[in-house]
Protein backbone atom coordinates (compact mmCIF):
# COMPACT_ATOMS: atom_id res chain seq x y z
CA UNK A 1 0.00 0.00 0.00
CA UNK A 2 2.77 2.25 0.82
CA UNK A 3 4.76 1.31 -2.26
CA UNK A 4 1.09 2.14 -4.27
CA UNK A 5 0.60 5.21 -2.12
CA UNK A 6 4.47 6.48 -3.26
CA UNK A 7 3.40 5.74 -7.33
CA UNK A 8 0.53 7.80 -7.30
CA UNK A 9 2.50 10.41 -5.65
CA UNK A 10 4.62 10.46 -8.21
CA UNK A 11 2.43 10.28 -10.87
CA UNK A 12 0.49 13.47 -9.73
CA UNK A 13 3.91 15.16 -9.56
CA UNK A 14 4.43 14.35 -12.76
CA UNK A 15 1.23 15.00 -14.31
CA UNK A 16 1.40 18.93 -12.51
CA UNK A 17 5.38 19.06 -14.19
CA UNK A 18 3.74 18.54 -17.44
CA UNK A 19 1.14 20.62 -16.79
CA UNK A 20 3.42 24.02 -15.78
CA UNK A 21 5.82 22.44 -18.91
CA UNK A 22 2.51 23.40 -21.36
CA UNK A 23 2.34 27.10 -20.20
CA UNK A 24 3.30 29.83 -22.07
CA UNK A 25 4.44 33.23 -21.43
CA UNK A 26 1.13 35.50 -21.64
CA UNK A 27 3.29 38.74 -22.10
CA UNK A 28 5.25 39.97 -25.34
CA UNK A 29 9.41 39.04 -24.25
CA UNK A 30 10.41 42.40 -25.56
CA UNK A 31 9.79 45.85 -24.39
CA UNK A 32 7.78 47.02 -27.76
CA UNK A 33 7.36 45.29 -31.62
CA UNK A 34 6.68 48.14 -33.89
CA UNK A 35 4.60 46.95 -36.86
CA UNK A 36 6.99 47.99 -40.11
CA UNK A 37 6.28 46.63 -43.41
CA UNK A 38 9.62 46.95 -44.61
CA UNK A 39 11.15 43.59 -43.94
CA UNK A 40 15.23 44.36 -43.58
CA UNK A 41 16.87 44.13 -40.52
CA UNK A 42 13.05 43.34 -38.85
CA UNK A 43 11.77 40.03 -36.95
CA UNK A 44 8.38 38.39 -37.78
CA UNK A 45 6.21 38.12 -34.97
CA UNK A 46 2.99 38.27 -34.92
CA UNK A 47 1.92 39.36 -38.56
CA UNK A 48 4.09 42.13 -38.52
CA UNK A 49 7.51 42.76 -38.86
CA UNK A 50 9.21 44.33 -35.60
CA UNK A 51 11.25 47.67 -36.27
CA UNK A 52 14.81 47.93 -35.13
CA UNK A 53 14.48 49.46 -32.28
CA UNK A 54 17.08 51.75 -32.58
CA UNK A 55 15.12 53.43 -35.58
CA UNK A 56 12.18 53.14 -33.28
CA UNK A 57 10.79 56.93 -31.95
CA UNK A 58 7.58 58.75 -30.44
CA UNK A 59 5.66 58.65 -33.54
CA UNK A 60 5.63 55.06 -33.43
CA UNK A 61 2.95 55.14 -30.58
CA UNK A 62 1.01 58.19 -31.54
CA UNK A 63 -2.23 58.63 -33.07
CA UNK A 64 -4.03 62.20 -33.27
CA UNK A 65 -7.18 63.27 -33.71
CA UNK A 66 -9.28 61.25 -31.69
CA UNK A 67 -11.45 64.03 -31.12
CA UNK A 68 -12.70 64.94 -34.35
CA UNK A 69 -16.60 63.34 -34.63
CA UNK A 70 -17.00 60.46 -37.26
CA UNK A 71 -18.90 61.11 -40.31
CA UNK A 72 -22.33 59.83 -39.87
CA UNK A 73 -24.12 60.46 -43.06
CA UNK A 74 -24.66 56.77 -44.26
CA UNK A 75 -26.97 54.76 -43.74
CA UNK A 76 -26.59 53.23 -40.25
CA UNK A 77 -26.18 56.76 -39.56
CA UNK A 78 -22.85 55.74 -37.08
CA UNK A 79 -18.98 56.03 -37.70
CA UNK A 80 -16.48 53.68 -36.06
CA UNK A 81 -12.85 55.13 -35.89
CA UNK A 82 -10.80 52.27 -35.14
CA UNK A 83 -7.09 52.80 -33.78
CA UNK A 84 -5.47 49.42 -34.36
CA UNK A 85 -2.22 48.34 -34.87
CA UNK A 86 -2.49 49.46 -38.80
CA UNK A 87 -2.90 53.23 -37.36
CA UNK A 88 -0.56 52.77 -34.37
CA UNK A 89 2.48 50.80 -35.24
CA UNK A 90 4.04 50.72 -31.51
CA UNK A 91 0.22 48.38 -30.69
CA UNK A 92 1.92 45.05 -32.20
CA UNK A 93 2.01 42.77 -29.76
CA UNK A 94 0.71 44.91 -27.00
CA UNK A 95 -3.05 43.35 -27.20
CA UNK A 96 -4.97 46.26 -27.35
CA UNK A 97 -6.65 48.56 -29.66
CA UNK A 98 -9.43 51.63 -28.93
CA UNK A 99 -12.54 52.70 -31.32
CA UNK A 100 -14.32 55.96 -31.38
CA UNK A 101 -18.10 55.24 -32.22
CA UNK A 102 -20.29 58.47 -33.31
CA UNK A 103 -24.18 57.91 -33.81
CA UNK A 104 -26.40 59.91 -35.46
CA UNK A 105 -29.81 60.68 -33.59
CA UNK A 106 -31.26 57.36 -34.26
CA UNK A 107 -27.86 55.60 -35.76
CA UNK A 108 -26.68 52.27 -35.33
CA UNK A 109 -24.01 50.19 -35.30
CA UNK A 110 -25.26 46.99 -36.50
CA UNK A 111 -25.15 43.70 -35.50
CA UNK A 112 -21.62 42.30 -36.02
CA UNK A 113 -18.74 40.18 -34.21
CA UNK A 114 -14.85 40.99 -32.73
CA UNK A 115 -13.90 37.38 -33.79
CA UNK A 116 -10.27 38.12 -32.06
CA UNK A 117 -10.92 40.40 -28.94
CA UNK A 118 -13.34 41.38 -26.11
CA UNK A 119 -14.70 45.05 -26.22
CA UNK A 120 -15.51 47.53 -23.38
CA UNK A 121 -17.47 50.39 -24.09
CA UNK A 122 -18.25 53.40 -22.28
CA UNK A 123 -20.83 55.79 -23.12
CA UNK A 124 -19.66 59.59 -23.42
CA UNK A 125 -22.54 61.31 -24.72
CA UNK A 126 -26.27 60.76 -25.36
CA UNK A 127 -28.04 57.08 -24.73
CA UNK A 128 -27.60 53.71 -26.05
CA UNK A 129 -29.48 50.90 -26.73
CA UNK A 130 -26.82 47.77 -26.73
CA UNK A 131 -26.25 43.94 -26.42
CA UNK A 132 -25.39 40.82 -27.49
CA UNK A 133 -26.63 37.16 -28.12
CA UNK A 134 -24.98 34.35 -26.79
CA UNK A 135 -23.52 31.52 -28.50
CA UNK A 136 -25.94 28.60 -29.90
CA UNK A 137 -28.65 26.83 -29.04
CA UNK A 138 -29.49 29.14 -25.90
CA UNK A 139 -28.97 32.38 -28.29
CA UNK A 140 -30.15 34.86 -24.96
CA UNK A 141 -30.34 38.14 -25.73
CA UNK A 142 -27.86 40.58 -22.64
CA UNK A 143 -29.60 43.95 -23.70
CA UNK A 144 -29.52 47.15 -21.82
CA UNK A 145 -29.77 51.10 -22.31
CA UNK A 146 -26.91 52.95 -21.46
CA UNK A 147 -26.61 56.63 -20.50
CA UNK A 148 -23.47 58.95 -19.99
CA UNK A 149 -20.37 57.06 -17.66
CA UNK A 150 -22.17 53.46 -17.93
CA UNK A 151 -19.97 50.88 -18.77
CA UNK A 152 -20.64 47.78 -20.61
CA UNK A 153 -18.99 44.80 -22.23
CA UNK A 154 -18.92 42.52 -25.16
CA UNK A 155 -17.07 39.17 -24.92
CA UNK A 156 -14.92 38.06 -27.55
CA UNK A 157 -16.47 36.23 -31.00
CA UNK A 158 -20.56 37.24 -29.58
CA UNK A 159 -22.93 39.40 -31.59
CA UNK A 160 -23.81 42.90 -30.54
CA UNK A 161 -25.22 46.02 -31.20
CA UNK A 162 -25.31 49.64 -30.22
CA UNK A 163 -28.58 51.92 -31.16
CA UNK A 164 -28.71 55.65 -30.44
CA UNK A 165 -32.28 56.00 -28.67
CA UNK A 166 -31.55 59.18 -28.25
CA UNK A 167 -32.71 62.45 -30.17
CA UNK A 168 -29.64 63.65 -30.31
CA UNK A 169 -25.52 62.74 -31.43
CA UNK A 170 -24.53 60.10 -29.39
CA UNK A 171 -20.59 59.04 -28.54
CA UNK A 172 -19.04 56.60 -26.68
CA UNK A 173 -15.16 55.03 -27.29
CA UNK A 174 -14.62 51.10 -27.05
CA UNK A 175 -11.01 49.27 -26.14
CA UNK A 176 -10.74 45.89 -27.45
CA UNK A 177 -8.68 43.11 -26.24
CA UNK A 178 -6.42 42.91 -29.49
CA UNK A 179 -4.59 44.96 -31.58
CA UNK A 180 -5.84 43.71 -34.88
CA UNK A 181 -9.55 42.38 -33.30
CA UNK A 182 -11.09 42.38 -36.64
CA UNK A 183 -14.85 42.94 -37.81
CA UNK A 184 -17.45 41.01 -39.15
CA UNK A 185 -21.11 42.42 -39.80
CA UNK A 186 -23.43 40.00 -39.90
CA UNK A 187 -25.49 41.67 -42.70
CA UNK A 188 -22.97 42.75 -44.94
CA UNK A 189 -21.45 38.84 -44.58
CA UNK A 190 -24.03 37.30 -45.27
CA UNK A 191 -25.84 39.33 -48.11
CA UNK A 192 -22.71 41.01 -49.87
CA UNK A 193 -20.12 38.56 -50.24
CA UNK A 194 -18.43 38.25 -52.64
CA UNK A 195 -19.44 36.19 -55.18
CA UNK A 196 -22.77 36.19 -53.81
CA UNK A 197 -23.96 33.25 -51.24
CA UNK A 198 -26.08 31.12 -53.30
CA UNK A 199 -29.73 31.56 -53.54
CA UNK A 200 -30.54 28.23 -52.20
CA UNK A 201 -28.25 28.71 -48.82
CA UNK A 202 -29.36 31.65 -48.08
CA UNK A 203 -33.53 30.68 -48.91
CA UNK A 204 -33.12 27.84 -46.85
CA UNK A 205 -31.11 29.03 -43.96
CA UNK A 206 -33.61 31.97 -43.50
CA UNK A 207 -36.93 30.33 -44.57
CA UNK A 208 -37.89 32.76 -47.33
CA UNK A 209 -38.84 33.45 -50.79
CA UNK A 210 -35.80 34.25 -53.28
CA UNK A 211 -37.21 37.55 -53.97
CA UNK A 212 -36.46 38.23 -50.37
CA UNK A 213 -32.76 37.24 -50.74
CA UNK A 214 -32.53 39.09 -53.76
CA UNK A 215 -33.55 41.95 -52.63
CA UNK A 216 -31.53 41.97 -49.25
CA UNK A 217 -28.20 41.04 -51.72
CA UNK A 218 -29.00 44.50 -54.18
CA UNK A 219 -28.59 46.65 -50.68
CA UNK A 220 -24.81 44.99 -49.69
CA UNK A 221 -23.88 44.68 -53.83
């Protein structure tokens, strides 16, 4: 029994040595990666190639004009300005990224996905109608209005929404978990790919007439 009681010792020891071997290291191992697309004298992590730090200065982490309002004469009537790595080089590898969102009295930012980062949003000006639907099969709506200071967040990959309820401008600014997280609106996925879904997918996943899917397609063409 001892003899047994030493083996599975042992065998837990060895199965929590294996376990700390499969970590990683959740932090970038140098101080900054500045996204260059010139390849010479650069390293590859990441997607982008790392400047030589010696060649590396302020500009490299700088982004102005935050503060200028987003052109909201479309027909969502919103404007995301994202600041991601492609706008700040000195973001690569840093896991991070921040979005200005103007609305339009009665604008929206419509239904889409982060597929590569969590996003926090906080409400500046005006009041929002937001949430997001959980994965299949439970697909529960988390909805609530936000006013001025509230705080509310999006996890990673999930559908959601903002809608200005307001009668006037809305604003609010978003940081995302990523510095590339990436968008995908569900609408303009679906009905203006390119080439086209086919007619029978999209009739059949939605349970309508062509004519229907035809019509949605000639809005995203």
């Amino acid at each position: 029994m001892a003899r047994f009681g030493v083996l599975s010792v042992a065998v837990l020891l060895g199965l929590q040595a294996a376990l700390l071997v499969s970590g990683f290291d959740p932090s970038p191992l140098q101080d900054f990666c500045v996204a260059v697309d010139e390849p010479k004298s650069a390293v590859f992590v990441n997607g982008k190639f790392c400047k030589d730090p010696k060649l590396v200065n302020a500009e490299d982490f700088l982004f102005q004009g935050l503060n200028i309002p987003g052109n909201t004469n479309n027909k969502q009537g919103s404007n995301v300005t994202l600041i991601n790595v492609d706008r700040i080089p000195g973001l690569n590898t840093l896991g991070i990224s921040l979005a200005r969102l103007d609305y339009a009295p009665y604008g929206l930012n419509p239904p889409h996905t982060h597929p590569r980062g969590t996003e926090i949003l906080v409400v500046v000006e005006g009041s929002l109608l937001v949430g997001f639907v959980t994965s299949n099969p439970d697909n529960k709506l988390f909805t609530k209005v936000l006013y001025k200071g509230d705080v509310f967040v999006f996890p990673i990959g999930l559908i959601h929404f903002q809608f200005n309820v307001g009668h006037g401008p809305a604003l609010a600014f978003a940081g995302l978990s990523s510095q590339n997280p990436g968008t995908i609106t569900i609408a303009n996925a679906v009905f203006g790919s390119k080439p086209p879904i086919s007619l029978d997918v999209l009739t059949k996943a939605f349970q309508v007439d062509e004519k229907v899917i035809e019509a949605l397609q000639m809005q995203f063409a």
